[in-house]
PDB file of N, CA and C in Angstrom:
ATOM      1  N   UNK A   1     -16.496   0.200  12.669  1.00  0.00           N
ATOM      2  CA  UNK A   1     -15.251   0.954  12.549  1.00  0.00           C
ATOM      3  C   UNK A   1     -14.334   0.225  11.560  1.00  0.00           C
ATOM      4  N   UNK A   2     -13.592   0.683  10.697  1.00  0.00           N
ATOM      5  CA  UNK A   2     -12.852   0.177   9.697  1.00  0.00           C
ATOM      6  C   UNK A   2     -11.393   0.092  10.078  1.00  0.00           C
ATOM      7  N   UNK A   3     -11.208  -0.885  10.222  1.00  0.00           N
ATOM      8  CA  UNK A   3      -9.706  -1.685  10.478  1.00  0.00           C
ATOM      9  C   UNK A   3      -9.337  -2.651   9.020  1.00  0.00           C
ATOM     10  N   UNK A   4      -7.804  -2.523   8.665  1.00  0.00           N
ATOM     11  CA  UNK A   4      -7.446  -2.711   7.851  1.00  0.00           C
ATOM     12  C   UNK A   4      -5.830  -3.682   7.912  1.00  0.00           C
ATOM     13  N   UNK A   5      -5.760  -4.627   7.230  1.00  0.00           N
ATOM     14  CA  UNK A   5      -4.713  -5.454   7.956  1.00  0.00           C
ATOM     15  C   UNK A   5      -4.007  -5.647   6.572  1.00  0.00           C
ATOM     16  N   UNK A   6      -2.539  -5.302   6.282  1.00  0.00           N
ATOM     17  CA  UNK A   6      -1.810  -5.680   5.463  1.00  0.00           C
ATOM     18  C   UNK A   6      -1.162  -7.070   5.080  1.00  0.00           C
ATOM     19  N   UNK A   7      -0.920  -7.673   4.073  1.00  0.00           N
ATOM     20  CA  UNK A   7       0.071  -9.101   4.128  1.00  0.00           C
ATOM     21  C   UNK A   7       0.454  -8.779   2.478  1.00  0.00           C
ATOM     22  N   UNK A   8       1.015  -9.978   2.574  1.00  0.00           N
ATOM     23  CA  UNK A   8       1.765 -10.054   1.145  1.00  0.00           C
ATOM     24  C   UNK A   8       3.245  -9.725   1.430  1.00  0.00           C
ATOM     25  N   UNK A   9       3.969  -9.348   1.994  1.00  0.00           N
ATOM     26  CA  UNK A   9       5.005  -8.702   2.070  1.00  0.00           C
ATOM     27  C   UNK A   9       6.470  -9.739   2.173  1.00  0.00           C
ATOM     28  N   UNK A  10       7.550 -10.065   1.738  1.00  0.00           N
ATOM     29  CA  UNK A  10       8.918 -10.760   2.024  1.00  0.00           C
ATOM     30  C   UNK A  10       9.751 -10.542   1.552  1.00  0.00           C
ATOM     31  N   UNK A  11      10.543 -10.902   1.261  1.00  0.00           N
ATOM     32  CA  UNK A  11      11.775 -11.166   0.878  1.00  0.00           C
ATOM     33  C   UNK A  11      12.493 -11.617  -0.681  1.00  0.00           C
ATOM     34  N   UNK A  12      12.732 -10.593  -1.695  1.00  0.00           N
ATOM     35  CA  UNK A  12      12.393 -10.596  -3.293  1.00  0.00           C
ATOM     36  C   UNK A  12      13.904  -9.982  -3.517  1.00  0.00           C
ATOM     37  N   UNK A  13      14.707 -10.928  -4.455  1.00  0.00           N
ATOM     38  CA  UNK A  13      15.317 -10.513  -5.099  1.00  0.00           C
ATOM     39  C   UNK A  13      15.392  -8.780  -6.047  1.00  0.00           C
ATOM     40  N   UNK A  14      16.229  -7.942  -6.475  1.00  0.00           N
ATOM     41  CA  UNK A  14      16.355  -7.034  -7.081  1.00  0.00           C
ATOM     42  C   UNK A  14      15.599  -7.116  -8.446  1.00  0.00           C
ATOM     43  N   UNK A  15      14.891  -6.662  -9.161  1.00  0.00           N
ATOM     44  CA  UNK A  15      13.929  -7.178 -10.156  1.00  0.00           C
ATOM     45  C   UNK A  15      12.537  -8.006  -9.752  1.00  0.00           C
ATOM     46  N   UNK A  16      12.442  -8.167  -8.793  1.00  0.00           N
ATOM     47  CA  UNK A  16      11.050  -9.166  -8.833  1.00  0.00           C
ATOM     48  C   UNK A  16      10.083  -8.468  -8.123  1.00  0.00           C
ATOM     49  N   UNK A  17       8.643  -9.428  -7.741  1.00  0.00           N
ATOM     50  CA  UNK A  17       7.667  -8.977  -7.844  1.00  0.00           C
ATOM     51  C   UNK A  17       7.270  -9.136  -6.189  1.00  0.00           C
ATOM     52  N   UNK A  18       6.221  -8.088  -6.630  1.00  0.00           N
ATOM     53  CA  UNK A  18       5.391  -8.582  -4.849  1.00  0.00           C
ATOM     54  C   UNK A  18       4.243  -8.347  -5.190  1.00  0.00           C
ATOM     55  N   UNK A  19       2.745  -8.982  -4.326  1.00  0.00           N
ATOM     56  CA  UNK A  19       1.668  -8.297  -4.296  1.00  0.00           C
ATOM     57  C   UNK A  19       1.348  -7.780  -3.006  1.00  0.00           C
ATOM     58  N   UNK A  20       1.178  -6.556  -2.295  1.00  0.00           N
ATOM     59  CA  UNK A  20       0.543  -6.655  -1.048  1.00  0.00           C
ATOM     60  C   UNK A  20      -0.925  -6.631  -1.310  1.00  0.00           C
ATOM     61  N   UNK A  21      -1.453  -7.246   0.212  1.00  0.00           N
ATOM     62  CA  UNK A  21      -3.090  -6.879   0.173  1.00  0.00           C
ATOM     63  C   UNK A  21      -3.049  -5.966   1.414  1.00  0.00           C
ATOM     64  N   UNK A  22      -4.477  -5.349   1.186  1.00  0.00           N
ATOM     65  CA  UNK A  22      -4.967  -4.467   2.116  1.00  0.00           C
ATOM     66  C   UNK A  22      -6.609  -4.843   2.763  1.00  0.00           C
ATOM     67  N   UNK A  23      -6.470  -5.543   3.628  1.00  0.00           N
ATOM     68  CA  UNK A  23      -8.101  -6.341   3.600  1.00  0.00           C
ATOM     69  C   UNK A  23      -8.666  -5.709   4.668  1.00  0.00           C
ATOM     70  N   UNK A  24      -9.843  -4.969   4.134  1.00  0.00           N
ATOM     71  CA  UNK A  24     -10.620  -4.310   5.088  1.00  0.00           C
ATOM     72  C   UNK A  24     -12.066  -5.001   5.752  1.00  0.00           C
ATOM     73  N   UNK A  25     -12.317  -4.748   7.199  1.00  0.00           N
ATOM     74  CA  UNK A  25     -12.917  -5.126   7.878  1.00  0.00           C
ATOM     75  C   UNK A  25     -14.129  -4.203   8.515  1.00  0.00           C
ATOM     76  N   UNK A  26     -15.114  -4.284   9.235  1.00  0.00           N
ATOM     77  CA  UNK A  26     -15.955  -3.022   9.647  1.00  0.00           C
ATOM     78  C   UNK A  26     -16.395  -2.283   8.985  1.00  0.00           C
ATOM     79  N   UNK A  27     -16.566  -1.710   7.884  1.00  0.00           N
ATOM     80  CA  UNK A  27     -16.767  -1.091   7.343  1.00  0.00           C
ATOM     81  C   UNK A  27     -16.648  -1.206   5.872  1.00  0.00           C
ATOM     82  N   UNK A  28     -17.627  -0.506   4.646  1.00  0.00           N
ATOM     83  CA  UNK A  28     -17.675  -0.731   3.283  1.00  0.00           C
ATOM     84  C   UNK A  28     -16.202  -0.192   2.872  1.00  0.00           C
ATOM     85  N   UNK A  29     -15.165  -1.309   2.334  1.00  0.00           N
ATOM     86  CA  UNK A  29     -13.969  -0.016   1.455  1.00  0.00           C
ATOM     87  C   UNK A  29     -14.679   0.956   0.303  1.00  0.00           C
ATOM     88  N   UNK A  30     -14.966   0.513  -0.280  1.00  0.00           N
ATOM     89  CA  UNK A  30     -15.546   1.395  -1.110  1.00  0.00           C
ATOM     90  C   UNK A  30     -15.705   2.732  -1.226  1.00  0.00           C
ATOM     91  N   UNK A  31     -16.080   2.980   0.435  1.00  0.00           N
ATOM     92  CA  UNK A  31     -16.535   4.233   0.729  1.00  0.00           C
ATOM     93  C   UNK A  31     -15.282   5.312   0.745  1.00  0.00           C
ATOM     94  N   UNK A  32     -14.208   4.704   0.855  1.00  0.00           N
ATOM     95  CA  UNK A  32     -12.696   5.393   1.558  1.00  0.00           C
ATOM     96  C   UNK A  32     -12.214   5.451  -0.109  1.00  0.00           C
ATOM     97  N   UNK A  33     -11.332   6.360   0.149  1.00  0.00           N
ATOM     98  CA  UNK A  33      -9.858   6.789  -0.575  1.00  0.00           C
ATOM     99  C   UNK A  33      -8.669   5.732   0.394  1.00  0.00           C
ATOM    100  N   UNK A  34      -7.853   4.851  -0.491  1.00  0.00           N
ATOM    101  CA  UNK A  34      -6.971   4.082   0.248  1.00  0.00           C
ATOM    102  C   UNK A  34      -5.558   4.503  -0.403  1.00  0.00           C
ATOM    103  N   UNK A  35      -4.590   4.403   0.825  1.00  0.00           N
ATOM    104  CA  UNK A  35      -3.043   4.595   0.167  1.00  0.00           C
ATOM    105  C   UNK A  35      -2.415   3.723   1.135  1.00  0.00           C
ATOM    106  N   UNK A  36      -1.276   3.774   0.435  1.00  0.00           N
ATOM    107  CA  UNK A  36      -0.491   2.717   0.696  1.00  0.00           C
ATOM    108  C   UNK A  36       1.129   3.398   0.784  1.00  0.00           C
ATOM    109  N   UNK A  37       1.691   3.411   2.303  1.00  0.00           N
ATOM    110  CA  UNK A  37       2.650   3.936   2.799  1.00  0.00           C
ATOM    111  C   UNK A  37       3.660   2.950   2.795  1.00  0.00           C
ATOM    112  N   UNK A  38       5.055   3.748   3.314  1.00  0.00           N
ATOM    113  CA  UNK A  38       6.162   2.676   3.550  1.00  0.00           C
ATOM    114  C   UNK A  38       7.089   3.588   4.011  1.00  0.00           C
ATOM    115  N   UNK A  39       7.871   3.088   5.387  1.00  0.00           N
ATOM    116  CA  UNK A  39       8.895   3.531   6.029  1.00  0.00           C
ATOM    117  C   UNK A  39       9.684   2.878   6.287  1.00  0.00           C
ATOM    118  N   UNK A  40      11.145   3.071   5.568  1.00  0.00           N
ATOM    119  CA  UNK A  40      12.295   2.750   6.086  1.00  0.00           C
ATOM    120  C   UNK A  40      12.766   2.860   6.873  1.00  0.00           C
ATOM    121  N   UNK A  41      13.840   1.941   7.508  1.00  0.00           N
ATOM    122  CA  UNK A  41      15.176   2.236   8.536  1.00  0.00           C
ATOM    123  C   UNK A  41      15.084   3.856   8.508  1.00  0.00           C
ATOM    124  N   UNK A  42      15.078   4.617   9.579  1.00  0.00           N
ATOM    125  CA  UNK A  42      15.654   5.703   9.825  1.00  0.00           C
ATOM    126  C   UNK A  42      14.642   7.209   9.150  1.00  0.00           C
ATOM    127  N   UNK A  43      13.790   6.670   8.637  1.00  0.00           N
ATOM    128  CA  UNK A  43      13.407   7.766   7.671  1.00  0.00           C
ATOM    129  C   UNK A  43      12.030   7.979   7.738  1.00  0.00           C
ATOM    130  N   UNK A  44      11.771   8.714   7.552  1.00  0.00           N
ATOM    131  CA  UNK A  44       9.725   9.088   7.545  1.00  0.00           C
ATOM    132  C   UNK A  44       8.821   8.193   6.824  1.00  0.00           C
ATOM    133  N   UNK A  45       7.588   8.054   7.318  1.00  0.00           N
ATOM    134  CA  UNK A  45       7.060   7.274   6.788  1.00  0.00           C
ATOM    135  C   UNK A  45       6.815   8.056   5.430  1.00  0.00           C
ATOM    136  N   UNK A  46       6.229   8.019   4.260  1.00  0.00           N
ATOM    137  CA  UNK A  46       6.137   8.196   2.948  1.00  0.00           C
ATOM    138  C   UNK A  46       5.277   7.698   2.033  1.00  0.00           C
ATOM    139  N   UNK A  47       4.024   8.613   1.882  1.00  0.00           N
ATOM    140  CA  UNK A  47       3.176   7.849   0.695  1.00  0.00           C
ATOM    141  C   UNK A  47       3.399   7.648  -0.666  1.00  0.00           C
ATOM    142  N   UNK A  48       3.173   6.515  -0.772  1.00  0.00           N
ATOM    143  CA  UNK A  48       3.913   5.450  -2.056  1.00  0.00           C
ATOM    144  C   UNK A  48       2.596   5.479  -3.279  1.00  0.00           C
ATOM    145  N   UNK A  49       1.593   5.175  -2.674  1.00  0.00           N
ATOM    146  CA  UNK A  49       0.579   5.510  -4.050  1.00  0.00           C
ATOM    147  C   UNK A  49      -0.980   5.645  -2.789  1.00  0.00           C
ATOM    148  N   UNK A  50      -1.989   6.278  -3.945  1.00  0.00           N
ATOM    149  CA  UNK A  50      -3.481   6.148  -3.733  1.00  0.00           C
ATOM    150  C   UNK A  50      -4.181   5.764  -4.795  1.00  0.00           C
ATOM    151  N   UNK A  51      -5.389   5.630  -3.869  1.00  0.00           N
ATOM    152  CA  UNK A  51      -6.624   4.621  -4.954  1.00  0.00           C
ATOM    153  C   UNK A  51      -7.831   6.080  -4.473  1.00  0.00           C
ATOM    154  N   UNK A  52      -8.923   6.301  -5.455  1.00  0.00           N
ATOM    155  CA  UNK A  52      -9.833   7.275  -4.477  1.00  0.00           C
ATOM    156  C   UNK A  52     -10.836   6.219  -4.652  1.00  0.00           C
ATOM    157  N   UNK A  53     -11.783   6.843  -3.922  1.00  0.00           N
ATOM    158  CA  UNK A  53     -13.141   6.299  -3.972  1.00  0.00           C
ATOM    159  C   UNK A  53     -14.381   6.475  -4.685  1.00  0.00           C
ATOM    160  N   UNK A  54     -13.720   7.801  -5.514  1.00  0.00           N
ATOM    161  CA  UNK A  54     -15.010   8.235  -6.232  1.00  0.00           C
ATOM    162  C   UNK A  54     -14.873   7.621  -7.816  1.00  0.00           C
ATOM    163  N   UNK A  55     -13.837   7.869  -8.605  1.00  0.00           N
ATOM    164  CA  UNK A  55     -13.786   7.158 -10.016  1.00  0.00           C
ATOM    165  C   UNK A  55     -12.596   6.744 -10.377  1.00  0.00           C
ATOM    166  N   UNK A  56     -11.728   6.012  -8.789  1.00  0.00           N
ATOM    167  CA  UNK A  56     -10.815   4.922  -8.997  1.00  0.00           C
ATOM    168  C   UNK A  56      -9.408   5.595  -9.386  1.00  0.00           C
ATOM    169  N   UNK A  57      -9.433   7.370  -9.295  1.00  0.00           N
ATOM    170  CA  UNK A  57      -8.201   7.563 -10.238  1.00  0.00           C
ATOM    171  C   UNK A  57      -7.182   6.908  -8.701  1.00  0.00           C
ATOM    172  N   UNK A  58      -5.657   7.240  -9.827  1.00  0.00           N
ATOM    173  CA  UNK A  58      -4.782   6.928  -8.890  1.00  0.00           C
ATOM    174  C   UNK A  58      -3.272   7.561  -8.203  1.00  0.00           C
ATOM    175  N   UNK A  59      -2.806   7.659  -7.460  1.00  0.00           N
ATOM    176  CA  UNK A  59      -1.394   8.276  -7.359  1.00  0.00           C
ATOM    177  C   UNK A  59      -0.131   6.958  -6.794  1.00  0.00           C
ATOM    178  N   UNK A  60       0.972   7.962  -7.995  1.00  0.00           N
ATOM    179  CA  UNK A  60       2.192   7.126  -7.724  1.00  0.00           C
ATOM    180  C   UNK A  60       3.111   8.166  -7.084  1.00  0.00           C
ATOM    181  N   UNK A  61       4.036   8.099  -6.372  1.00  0.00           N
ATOM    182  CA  UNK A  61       5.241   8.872  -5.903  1.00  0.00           C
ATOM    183  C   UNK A  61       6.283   8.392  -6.850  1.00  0.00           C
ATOM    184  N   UNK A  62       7.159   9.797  -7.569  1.00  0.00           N
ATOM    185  CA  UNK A  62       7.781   9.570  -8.751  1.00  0.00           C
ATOM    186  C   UNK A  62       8.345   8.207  -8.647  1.00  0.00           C
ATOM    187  N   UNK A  63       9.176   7.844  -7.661  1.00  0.00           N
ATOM    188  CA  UNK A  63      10.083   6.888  -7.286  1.00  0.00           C
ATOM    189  C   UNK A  63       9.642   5.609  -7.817  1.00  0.00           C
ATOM    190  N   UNK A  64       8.306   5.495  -7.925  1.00  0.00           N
ATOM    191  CA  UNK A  64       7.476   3.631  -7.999  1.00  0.00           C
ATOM    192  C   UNK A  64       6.579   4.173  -9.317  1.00  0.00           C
ATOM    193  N   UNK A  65       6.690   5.427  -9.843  1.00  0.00           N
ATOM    194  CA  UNK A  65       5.747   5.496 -10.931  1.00  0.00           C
ATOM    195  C   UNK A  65       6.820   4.491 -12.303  1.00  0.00           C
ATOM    196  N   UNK A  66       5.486   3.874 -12.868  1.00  0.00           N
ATOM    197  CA  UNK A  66       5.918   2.704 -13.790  1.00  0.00           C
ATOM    198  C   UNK A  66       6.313   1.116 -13.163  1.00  0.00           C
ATOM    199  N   UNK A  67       6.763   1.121 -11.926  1.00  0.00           N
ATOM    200  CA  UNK A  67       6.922   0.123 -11.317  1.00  0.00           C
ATOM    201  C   UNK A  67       5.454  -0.785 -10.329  1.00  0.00           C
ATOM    202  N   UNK A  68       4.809  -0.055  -9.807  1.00  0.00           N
ATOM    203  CA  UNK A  68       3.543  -0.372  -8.777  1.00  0.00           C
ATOM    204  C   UNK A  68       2.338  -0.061  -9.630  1.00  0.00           C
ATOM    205  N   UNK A  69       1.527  -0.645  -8.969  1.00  0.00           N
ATOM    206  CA  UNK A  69       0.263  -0.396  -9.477  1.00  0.00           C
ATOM    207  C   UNK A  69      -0.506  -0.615  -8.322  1.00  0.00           C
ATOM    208  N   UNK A  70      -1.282   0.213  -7.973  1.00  0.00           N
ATOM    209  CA  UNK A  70      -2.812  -0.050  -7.316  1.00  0.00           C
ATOM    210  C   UNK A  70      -4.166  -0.107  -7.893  1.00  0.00           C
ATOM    211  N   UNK A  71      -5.081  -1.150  -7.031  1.00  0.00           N
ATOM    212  CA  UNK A  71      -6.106  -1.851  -7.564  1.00  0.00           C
ATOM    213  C   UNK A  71      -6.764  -1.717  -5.799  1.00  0.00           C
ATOM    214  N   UNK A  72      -8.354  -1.721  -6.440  1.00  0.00           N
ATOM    215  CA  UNK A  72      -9.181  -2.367  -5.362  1.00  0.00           C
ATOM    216  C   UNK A  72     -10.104  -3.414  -5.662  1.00  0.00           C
ATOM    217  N   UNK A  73     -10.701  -4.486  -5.046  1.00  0.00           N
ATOM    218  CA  UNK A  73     -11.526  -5.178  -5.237  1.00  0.00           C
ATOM    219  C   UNK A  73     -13.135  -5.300  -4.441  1.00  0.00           C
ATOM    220  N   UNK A  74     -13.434  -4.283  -5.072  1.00  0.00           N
ATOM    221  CA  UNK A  74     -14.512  -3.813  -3.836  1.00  0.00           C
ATOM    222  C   UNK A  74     -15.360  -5.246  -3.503  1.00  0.00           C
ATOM    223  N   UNK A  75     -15.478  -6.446  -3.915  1.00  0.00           N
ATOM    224  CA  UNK A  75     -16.067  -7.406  -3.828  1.00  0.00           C
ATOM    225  C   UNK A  75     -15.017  -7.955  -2.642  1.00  0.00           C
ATOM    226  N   UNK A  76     -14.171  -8.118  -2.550  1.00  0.00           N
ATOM    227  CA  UNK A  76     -13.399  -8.493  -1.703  1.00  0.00           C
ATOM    228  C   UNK A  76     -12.604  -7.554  -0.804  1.00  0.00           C
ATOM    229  N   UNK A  77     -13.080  -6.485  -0.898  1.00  0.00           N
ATOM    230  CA  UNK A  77     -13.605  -5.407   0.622  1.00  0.00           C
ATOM    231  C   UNK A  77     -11.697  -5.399   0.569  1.00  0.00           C
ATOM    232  N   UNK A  78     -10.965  -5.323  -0.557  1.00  0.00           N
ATOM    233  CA  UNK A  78      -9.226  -5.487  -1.111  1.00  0.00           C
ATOM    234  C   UNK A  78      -8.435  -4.422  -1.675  1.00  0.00           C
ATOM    235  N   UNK A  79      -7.822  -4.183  -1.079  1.00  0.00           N
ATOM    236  CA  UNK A  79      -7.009  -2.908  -2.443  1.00  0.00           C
ATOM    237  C   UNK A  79      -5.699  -3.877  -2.370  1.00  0.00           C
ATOM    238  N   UNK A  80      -5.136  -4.165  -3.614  1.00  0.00           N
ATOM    239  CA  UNK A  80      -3.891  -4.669  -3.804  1.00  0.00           C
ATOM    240  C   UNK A  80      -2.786  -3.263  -3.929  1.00  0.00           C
ATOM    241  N   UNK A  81      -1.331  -3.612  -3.830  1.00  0.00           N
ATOM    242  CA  UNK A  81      -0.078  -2.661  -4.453  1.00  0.00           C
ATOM    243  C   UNK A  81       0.490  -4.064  -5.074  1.00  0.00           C
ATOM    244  N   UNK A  82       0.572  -3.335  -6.795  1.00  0.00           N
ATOM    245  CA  UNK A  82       1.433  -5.204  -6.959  1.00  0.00           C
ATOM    246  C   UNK A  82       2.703  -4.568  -7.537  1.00  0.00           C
ATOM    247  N   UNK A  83       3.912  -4.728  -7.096  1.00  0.00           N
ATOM    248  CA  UNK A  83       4.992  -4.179  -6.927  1.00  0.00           C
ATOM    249  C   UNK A  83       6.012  -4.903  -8.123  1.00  0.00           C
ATOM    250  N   UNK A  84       6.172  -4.779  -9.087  1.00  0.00           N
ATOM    251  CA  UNK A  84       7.153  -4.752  -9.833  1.00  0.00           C
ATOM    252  C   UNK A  84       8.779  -4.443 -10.093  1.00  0.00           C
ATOM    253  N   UNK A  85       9.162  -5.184 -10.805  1.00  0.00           N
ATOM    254  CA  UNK A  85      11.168  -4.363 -10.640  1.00  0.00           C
ATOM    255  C   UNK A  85      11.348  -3.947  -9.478  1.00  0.00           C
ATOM    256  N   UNK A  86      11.470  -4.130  -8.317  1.00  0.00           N
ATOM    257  CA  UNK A  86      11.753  -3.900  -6.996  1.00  0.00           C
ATOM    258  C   UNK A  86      13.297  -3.644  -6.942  1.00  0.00           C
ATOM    259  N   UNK A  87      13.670  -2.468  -6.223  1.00  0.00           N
ATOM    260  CA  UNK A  87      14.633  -2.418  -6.136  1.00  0.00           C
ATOM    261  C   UNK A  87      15.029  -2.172  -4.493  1.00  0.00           C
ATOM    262  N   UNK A  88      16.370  -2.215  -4.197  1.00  0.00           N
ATOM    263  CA  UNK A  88      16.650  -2.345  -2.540  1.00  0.00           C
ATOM    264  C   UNK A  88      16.346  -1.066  -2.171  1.00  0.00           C
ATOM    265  N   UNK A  89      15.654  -0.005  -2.802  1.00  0.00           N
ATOM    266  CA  UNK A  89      15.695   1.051  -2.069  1.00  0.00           C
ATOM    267  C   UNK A  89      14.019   0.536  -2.105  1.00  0.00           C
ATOM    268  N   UNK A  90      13.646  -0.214  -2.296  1.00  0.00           N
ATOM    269  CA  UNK A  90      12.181  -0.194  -2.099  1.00  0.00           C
ATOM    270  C   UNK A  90      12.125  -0.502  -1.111  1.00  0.00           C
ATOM    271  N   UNK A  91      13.171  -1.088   0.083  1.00  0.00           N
ATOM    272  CA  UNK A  91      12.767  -1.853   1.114  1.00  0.00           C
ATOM    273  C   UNK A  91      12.704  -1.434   2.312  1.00  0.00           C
ATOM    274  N   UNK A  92      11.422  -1.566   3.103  1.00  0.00           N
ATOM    275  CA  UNK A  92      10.241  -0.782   4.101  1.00  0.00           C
ATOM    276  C   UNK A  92       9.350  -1.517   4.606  1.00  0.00           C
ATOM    277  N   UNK A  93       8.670  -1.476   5.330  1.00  0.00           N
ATOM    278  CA  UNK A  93       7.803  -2.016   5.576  1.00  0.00           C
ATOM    279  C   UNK A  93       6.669  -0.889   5.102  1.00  0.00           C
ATOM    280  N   UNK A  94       5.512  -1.678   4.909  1.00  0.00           N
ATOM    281  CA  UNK A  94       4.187  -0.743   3.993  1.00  0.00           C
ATOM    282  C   UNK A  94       3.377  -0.925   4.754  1.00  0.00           C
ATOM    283  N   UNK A  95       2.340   0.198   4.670  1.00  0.00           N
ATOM    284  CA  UNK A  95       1.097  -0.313   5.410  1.00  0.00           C
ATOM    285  C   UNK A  95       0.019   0.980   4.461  1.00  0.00           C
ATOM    286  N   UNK A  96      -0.968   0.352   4.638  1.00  0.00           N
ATOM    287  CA  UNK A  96      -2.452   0.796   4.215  1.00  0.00           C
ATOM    288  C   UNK A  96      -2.990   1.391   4.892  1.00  0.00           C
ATOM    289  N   UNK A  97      -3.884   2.552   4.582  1.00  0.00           N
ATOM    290  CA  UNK A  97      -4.543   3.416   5.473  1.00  0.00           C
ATOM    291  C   UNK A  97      -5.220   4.223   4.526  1.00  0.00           C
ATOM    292  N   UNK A  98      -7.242   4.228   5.212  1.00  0.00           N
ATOM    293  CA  UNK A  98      -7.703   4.929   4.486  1.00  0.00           C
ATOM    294  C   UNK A  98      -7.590   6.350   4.819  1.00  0.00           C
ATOM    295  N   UNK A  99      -7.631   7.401   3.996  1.00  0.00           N
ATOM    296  CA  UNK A  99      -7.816   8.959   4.347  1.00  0.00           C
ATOM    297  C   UNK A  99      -8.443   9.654   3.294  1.00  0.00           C
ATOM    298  N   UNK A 100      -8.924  11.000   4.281  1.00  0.00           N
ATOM    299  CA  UNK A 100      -9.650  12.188   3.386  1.00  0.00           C
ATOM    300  C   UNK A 100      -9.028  13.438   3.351  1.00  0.00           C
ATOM    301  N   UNK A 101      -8.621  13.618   2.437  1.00  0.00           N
ATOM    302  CA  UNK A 101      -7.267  14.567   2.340  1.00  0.00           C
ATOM    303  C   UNK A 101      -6.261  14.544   2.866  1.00  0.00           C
ATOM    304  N   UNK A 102      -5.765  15.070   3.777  1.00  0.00           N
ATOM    305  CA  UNK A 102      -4.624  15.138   4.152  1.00  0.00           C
ATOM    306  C   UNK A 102      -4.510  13.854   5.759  1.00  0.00           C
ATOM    307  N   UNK A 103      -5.983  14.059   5.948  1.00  0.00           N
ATOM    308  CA  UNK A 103      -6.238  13.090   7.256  1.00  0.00           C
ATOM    309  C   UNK A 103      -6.240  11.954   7.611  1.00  0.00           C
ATOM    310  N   UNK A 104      -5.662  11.046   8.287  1.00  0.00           N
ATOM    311  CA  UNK A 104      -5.721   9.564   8.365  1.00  0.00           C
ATOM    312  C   UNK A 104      -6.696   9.311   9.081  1.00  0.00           C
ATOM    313  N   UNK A 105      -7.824   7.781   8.252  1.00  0.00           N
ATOM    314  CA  UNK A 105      -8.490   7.539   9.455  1.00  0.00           C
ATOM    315  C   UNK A 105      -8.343   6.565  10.279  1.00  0.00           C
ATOM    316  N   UNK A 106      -7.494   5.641  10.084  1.00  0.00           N
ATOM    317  CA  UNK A 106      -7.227   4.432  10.913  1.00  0.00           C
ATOM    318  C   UNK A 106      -6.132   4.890  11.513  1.00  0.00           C
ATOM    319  N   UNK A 107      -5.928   4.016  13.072  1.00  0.00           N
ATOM    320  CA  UNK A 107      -4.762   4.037  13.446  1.00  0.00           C
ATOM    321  C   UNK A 107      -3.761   3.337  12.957  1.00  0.00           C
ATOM    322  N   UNK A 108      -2.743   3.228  12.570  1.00  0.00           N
ATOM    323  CA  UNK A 108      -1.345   2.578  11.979  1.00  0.00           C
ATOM    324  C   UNK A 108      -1.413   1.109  12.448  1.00  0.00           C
ATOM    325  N   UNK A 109      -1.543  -0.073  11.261  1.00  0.00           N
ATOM    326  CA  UNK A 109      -1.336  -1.169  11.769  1.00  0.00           C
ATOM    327  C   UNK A 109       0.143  -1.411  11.472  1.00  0.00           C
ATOM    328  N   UNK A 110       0.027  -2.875  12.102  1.00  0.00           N
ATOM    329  CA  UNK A 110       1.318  -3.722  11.944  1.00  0.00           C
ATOM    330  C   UNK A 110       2.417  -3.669  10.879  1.00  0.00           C
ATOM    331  N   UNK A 111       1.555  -3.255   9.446  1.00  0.00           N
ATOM    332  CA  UNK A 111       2.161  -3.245   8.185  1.00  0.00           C
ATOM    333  C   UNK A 111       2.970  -4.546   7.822  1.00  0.00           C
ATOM    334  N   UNK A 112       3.468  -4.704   6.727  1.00  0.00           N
ATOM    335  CA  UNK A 112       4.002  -5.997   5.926  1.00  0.00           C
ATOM    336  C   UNK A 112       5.561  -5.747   5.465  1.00  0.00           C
ATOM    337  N   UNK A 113       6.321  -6.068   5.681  1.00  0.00           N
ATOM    338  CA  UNK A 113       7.957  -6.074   5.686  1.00  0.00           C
ATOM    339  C   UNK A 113       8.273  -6.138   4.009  1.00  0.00           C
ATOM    340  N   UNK A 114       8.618  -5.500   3.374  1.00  0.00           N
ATOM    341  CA  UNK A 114       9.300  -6.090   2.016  1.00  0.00           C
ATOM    342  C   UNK A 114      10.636  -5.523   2.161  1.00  0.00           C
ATOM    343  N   UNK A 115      11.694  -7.147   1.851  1.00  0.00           N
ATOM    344  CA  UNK A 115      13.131  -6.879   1.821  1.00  0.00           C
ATOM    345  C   UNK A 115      13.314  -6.736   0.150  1.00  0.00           C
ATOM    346  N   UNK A 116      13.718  -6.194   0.058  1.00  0.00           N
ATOM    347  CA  UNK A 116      14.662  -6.579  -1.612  1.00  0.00           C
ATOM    348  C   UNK A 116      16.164  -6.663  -1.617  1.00  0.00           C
ATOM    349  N   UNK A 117      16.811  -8.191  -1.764  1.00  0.00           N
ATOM    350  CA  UNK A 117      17.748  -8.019  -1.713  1.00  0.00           C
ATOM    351  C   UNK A 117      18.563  -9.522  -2.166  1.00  0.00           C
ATOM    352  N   UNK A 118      19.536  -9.239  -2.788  1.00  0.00           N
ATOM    353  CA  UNK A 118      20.759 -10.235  -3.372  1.00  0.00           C
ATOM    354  C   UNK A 118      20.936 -11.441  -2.247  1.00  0.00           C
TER     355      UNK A 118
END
């Protein structure tokens, strides 16, 4: 069964950088489409970008397009988000989760905290 555990996540000035990881366990990543969510204080959770599984394309949500990037490392069973120009509205906690269309297949982990802030 594929369980997936986030890190990377703290506390970054306005402009700076983050990398999260997404390290998968049980199962080949490879096989999955991975995205990478984030919910604020008060507000819905919200997908932030995807990776697919078939020829790597990718999605940004306007908000982080030009700023984020996603990557996987199928050798290291990894999908990174490496987060750029961060701004305080970026700040959420994120979490990873593989899905097939519209469907999630993991249950919601712990996710990784990113503050951005002065």
């Amino acid at each position: 069964q594929l369980q997936l555990v986030e890190s990377g996540g703290g506390l970054v000035q306005p402009g700076g950088s983050l990398r999260l990881s997404c390290a998968a366990s049980g199962a080949i990543l490879d096989y999955y489409a991975i995205g990478w969510f984030r919910q604020a204080p008060g507000k819905e959770r919200e997908g932030v970008s995807g990776i697919s599984s078939s020829d790597g394309s990718t999605y940004y949500v306007d908000s982080v397009k030009g700023r984020f990037t996603i990557s996987r490392d199928n050798a290291k069973n990894t999908v990174y988000l490496q987060m750029n120009m961060l701004k305080p509205e970026d700040t959420a906690v994120y979490y990873c989760n593989a899905y097939v269309g519209q469907i999630i297949v993991c249950p919601w982990g712990q996710g990784t905290q990113v503050t951005v802030s002065s």
